[in-house]
PDB file of N, CA and C in Angstrom:
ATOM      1  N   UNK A   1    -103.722-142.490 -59.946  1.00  0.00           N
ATOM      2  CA  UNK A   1    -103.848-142.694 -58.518  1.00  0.00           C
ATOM      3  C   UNK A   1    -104.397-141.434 -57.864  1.00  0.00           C
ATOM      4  N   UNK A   2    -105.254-141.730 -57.000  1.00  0.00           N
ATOM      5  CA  UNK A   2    -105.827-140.416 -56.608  1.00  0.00           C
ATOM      6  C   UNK A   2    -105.391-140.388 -54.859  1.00  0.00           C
ATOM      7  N   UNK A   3    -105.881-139.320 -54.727  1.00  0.00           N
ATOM      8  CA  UNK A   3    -105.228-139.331 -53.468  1.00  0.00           C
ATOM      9  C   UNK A   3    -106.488-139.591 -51.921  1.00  0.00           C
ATOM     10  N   UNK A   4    -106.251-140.524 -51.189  1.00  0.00           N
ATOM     11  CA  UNK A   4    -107.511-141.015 -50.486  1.00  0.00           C
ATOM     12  C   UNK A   4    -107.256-140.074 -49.416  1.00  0.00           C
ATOM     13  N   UNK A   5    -109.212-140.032 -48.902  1.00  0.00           N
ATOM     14  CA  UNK A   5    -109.145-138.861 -47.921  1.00  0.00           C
ATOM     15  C   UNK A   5    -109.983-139.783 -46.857  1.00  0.00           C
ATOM     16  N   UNK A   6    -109.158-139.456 -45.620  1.00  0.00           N
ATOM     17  CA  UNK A   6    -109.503-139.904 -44.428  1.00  0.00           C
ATOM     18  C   UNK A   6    -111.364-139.359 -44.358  1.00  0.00           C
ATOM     19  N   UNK A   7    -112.323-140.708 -44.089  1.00  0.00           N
ATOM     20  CA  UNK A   7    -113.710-140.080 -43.665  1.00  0.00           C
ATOM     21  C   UNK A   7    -113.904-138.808 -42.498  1.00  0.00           C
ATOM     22  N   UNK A   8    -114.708-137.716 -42.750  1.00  0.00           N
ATOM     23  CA  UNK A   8    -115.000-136.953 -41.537  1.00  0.00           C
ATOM     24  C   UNK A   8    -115.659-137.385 -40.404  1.00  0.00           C
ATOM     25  N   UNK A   9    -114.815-137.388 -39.154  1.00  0.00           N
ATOM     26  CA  UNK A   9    -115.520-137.790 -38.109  1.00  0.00           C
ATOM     27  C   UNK A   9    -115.214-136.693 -36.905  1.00  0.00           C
ATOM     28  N   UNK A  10    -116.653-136.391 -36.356  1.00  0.00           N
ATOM     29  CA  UNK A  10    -117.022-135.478 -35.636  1.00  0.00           C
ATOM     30  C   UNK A  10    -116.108-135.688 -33.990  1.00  0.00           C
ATOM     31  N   UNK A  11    -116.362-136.761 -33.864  1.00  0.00           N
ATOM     32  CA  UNK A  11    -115.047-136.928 -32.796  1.00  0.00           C
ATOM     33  C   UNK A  11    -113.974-136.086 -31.959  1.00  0.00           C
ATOM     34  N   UNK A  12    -113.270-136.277 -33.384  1.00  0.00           N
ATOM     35  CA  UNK A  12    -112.032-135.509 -33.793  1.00  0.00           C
ATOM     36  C   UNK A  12    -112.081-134.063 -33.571  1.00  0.00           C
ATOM     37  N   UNK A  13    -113.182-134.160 -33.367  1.00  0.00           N
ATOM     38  CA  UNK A  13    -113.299-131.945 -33.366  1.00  0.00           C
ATOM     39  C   UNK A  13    -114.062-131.257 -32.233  1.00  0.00           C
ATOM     40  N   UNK A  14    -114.380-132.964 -31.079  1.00  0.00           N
ATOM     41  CA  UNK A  14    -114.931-132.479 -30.003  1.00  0.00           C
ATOM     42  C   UNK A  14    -113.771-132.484 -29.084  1.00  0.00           C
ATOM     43  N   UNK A  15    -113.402-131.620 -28.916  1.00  0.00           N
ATOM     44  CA  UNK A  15    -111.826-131.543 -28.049  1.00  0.00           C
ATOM     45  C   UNK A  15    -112.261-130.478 -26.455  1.00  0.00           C
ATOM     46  N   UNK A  16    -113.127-130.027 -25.879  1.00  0.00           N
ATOM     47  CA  UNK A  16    -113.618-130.022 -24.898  1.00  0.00           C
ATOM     48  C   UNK A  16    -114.674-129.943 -24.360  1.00  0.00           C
ATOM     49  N   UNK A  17    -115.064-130.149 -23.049  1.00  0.00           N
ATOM     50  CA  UNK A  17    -116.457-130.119 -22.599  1.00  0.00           C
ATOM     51  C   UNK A  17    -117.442-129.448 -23.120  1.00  0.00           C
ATOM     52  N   UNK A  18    -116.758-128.188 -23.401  1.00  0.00           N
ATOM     53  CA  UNK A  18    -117.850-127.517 -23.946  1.00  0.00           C
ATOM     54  C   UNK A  18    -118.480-127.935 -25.709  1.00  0.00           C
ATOM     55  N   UNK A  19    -117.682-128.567 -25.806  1.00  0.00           N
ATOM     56  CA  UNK A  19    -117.281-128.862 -27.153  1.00  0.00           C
ATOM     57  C   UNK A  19    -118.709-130.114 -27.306  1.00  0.00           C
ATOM     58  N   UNK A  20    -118.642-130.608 -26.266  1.00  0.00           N
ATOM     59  CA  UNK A  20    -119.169-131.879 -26.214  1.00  0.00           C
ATOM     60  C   UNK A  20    -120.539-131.304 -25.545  1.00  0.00           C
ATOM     61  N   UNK A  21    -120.934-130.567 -25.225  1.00  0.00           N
ATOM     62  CA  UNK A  21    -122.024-130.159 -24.429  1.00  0.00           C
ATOM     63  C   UNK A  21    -122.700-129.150 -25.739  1.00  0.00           C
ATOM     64  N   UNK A  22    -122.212-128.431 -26.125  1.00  0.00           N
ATOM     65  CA  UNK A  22    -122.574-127.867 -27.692  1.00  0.00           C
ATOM     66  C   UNK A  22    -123.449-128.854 -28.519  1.00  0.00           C
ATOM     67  N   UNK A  23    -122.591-130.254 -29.027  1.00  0.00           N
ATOM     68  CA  UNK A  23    -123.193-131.191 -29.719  1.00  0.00           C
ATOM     69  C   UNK A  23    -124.046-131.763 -29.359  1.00  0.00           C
ATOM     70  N   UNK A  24    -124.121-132.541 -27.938  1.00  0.00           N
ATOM     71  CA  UNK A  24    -125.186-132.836 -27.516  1.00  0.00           C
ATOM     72  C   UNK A  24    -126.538-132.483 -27.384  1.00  0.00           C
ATOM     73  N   UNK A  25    -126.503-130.854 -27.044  1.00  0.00           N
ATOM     74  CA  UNK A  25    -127.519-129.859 -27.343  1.00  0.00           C
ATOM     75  C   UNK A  25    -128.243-130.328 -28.342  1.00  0.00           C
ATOM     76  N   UNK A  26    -127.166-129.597 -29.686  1.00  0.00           N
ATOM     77  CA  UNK A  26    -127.744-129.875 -30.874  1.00  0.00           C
ATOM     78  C   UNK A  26    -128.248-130.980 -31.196  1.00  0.00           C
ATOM     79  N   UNK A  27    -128.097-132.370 -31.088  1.00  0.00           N
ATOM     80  CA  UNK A  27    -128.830-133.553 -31.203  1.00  0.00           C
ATOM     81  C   UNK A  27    -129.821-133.664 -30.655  1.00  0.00           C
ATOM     82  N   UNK A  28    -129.831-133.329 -29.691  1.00  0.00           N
ATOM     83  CA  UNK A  28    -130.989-133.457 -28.533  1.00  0.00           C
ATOM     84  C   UNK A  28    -132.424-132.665 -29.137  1.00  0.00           C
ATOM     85  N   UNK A  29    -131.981-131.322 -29.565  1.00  0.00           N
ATOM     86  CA  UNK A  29    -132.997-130.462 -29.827  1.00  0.00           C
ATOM     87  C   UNK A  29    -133.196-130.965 -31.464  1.00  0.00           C
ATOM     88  N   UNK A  30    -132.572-131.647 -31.903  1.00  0.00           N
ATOM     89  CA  UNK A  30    -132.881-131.816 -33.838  1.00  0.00           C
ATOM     90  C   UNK A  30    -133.403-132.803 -33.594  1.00  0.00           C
ATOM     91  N   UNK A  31    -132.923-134.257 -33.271  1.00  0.00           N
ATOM     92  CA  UNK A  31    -132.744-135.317 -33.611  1.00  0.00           C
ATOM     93  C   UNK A  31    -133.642-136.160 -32.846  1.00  0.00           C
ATOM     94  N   UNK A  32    -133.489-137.734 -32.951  1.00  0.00           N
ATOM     95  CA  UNK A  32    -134.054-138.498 -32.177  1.00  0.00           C
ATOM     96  C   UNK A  32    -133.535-138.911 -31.293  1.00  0.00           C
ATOM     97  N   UNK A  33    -134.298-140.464 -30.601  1.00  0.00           N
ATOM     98  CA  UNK A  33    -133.412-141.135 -29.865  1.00  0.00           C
ATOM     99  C   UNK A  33    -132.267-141.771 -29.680  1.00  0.00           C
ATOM    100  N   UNK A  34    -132.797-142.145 -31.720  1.00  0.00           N
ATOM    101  CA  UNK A  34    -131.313-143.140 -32.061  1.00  0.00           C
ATOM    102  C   UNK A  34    -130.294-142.090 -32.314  1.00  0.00           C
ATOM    103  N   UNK A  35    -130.746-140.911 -32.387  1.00  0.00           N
ATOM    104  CA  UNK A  35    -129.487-140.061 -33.203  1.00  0.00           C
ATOM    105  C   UNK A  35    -128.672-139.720 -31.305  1.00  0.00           C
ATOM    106  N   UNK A  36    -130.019-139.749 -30.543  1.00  0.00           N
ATOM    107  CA  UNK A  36    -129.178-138.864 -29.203  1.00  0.00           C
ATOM    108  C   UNK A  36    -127.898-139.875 -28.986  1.00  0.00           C
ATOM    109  N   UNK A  37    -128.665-141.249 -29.214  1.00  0.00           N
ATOM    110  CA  UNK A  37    -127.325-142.686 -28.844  1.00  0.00           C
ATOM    111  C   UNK A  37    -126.061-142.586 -29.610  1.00  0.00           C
ATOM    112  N   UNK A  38    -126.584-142.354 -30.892  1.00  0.00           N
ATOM    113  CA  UNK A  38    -124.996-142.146 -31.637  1.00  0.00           C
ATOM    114  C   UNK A  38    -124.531-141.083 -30.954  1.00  0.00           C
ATOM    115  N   UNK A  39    -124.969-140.060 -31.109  1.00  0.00           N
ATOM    116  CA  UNK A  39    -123.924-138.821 -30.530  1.00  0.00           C
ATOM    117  C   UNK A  39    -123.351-139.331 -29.141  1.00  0.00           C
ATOM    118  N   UNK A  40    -123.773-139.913 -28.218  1.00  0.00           N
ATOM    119  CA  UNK A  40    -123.387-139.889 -26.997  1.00  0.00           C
ATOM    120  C   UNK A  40    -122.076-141.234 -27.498  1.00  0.00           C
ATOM    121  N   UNK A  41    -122.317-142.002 -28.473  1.00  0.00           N
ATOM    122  CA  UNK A  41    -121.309-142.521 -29.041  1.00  0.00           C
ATOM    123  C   UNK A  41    -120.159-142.105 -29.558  1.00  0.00           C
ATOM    124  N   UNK A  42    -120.337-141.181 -29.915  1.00  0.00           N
ATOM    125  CA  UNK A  42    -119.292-139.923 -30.715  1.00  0.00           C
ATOM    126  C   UNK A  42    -118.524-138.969 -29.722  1.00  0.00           C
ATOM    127  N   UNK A  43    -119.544-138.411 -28.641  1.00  0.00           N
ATOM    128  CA  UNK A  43    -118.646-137.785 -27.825  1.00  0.00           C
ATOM    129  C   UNK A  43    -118.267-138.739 -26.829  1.00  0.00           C
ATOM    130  N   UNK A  44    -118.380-140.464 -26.420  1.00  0.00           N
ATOM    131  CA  UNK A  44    -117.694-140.904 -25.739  1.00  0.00           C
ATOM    132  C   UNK A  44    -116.630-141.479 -26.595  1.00  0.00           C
ATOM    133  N   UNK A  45    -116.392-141.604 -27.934  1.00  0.00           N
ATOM    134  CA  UNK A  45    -115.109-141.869 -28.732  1.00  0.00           C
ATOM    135  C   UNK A  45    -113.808-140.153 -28.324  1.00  0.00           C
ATOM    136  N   UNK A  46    -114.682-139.302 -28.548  1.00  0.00           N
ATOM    137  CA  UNK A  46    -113.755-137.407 -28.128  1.00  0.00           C
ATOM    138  C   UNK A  46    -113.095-137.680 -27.596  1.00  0.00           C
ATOM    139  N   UNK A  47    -114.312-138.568 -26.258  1.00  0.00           N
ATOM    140  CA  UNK A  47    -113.439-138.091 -24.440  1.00  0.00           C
ATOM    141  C   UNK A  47    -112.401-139.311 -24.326  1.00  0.00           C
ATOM    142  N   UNK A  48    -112.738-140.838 -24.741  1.00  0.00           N
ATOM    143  CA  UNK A  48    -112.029-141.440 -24.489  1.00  0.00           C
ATOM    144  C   UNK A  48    -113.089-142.563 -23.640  1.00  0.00           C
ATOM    145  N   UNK A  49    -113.025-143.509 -24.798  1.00  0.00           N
ATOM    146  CA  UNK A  49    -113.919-144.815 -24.344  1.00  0.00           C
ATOM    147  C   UNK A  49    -113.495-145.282 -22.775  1.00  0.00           C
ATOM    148  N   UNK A  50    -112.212-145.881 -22.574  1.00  0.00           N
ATOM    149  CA  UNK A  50    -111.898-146.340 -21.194  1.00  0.00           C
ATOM    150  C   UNK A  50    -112.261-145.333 -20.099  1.00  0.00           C
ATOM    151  N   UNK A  51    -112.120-143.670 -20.263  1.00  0.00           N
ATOM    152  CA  UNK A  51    -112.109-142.958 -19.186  1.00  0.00           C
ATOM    153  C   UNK A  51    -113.622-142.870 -18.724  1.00  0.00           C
ATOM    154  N   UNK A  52    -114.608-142.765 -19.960  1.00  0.00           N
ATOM    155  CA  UNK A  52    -116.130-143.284 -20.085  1.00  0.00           C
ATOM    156  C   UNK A  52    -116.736-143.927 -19.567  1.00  0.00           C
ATOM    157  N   UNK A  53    -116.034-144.903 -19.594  1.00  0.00           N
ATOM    158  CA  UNK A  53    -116.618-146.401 -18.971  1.00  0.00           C
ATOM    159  C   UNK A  53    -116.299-145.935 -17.516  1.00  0.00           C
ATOM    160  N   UNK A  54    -114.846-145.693 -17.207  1.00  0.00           N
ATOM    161  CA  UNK A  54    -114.967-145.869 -15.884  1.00  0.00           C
ATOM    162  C   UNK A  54    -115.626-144.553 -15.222  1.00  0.00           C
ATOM    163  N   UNK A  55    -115.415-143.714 -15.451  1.00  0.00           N
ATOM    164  CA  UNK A  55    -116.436-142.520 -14.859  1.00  0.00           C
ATOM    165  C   UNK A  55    -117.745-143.194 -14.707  1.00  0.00           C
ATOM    166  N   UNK A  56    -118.727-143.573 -16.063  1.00  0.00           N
ATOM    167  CA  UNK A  56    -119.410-144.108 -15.861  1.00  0.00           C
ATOM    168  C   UNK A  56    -120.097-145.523 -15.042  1.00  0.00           C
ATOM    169  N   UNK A  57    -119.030-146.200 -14.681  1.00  0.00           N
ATOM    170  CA  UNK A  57    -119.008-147.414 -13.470  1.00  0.00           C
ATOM    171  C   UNK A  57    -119.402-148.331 -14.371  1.00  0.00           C
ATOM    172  N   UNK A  58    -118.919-148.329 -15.688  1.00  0.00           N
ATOM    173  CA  UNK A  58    -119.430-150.054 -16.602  1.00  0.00           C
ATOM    174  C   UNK A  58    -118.019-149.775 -17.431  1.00  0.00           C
ATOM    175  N   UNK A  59    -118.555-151.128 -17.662  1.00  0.00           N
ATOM    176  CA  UNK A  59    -117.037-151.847 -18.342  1.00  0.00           C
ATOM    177  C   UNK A  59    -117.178-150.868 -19.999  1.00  0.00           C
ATOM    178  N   UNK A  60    -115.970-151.258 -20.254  1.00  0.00           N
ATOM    179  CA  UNK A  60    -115.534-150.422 -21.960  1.00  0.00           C
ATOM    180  C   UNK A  60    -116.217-151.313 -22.592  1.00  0.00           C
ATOM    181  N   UNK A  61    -116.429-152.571 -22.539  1.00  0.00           N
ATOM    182  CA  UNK A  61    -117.320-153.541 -23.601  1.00  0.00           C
ATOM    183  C   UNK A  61    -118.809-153.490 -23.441  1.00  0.00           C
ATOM    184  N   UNK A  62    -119.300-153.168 -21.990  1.00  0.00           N
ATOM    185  CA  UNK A  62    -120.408-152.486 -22.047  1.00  0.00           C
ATOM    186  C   UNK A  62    -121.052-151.833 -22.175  1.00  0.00           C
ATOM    187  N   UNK A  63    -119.980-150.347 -22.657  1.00  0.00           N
ATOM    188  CA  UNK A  63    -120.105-148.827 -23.084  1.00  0.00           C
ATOM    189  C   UNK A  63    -120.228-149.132 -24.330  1.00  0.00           C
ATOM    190  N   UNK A  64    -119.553-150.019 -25.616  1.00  0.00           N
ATOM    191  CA  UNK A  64    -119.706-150.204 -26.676  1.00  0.00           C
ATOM    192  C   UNK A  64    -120.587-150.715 -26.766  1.00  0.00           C
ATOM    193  N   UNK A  65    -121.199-151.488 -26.215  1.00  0.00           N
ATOM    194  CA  UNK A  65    -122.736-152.391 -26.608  1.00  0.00           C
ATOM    195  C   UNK A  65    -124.092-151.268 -26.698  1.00  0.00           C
ATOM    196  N   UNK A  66    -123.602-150.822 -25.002  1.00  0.00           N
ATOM    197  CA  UNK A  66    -124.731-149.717 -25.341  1.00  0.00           C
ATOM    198  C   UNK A  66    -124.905-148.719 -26.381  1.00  0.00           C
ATOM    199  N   UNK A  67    -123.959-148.168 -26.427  1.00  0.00           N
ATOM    200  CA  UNK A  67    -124.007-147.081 -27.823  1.00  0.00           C
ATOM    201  C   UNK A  67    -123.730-148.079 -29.065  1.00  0.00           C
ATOM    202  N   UNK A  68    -123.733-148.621 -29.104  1.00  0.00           N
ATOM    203  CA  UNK A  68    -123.951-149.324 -30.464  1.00  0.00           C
ATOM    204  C   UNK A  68    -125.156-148.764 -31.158  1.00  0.00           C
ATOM    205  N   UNK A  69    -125.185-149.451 -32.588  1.00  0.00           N
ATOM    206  CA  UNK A  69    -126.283-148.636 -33.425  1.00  0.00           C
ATOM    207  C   UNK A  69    -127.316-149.476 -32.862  1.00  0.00           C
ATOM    208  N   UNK A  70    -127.171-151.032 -32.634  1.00  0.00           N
ATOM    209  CA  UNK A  70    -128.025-151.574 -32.327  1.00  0.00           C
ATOM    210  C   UNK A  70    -128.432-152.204 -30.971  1.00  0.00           C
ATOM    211  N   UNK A  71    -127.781-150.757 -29.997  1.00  0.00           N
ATOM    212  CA  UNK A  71    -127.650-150.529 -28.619  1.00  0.00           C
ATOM    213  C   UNK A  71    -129.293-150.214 -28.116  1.00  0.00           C
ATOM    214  N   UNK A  72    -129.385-150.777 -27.049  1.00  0.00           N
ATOM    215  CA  UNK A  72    -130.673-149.964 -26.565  1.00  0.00           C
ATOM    216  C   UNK A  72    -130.573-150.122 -24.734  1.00  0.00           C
ATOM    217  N   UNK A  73    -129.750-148.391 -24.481  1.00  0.00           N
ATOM    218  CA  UNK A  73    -129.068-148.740 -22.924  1.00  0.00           C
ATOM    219  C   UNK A  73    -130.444-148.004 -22.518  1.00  0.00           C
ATOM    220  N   UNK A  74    -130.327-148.454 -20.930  1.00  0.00           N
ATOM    221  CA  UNK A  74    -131.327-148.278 -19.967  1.00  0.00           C
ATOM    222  C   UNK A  74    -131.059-146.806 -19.871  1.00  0.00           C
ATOM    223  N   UNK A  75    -132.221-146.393 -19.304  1.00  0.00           N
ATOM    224  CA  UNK A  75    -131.917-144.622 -18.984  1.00  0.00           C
ATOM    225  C   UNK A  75    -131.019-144.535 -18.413  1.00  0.00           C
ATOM    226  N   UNK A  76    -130.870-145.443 -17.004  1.00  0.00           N
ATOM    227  CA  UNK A  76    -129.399-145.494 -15.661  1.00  0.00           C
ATOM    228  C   UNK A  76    -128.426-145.126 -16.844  1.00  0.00           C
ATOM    229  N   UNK A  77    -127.937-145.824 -17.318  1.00  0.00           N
ATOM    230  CA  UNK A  77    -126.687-145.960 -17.982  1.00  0.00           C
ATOM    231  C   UNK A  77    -126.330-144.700 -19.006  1.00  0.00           C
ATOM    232  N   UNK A  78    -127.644-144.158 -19.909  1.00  0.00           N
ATOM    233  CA  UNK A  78    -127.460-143.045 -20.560  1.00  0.00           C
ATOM    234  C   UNK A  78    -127.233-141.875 -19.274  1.00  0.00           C
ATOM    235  N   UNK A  79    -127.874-141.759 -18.929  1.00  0.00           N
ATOM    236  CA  UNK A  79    -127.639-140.757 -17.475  1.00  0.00           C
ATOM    237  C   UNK A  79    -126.246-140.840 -16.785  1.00  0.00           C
ATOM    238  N   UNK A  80    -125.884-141.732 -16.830  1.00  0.00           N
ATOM    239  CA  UNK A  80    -124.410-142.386 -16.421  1.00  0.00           C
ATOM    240  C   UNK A  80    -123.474-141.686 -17.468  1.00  0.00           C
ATOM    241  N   UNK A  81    -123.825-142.128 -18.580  1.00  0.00           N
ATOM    242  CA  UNK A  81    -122.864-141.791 -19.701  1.00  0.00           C
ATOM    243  C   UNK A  81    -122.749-139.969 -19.867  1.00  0.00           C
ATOM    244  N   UNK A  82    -123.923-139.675 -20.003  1.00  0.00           N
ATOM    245  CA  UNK A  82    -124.358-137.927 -20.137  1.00  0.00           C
ATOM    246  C   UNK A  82    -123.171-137.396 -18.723  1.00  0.00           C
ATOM    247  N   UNK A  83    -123.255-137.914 -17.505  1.00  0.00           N
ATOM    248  CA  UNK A  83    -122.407-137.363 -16.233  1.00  0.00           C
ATOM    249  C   UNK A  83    -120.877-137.761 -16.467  1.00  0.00           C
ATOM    250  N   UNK A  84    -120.404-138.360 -16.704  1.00  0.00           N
ATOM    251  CA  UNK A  84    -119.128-138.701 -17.467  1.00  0.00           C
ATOM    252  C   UNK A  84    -118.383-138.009 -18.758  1.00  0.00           C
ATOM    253  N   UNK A  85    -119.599-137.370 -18.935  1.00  0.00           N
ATOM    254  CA  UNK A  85    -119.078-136.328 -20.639  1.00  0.00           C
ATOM    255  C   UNK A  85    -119.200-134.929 -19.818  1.00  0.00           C
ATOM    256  N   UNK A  86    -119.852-134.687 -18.557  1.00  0.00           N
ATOM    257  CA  UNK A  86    -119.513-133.741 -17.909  1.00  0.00           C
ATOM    258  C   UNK A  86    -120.487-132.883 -18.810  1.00  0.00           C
ATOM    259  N   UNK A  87    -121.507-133.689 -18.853  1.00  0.00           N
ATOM    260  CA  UNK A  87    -122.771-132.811 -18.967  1.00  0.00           C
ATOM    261  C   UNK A  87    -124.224-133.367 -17.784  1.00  0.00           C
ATOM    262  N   UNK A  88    -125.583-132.517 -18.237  1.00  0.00           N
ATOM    263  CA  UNK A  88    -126.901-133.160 -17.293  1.00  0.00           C
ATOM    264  C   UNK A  88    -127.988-133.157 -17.712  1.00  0.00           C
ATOM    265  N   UNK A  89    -128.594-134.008 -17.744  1.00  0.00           N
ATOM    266  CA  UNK A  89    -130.082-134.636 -18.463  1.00  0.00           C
ATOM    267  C   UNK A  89    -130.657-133.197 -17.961  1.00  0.00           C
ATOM    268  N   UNK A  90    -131.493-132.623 -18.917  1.00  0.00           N
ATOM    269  CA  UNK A  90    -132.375-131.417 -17.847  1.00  0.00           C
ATOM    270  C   UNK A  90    -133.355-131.661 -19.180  1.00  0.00           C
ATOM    271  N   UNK A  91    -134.692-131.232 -18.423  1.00  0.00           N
ATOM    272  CA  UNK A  91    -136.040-130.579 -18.858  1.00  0.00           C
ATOM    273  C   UNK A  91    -136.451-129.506 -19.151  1.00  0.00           C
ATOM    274  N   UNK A  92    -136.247-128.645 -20.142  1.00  0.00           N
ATOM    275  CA  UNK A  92    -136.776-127.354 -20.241  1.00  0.00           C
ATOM    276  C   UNK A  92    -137.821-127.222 -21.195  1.00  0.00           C
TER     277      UNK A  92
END
């Protein structure tokens, strides 16, 4: 019998804003679009799906649809979601 190990999930280790504004960065500047969606999936699992949603002004079943893998939310709503994680879309 071996001993089972809980999967690593990044989540778990975003424990504050800054925490969550760090990662986002990093996706943003590596990754793609689909990767920016997961992450914004990941740090709205950190903060707390219900508090998400409602900061964001959409329902918790609509926060899951959008970040889904096979999510495709309107900018409004990513912009929505990004201000709720207590971060801001910027251009540099």
């Amino acid at each position: 019998m071996g001993i089972k190990t809980k999967p690593f999930d990044i989540a778990e280790h975003l424990t504050t804003t800054e925490d969550i504004r760090a990662f986002l960065q990093e996706v943003a500047a590596t990754g793609n679009e689909s990767d920016f969606i997961h992450a914004l999936n990941t740090a709205a699992r950190a903060k707390g799906m219900t508090e998400v949603a409602k900061q964001a002004g959409v329902t918790r079943a609509s926060l899951y649809k959008s970040l889904a893998d096979d999510g495709n939310p309107r900018f409004e709503t990513v912009s929505k979601i990004v201000a709720a994680l207590g971060c801001k879309l910027a251009v540099v």
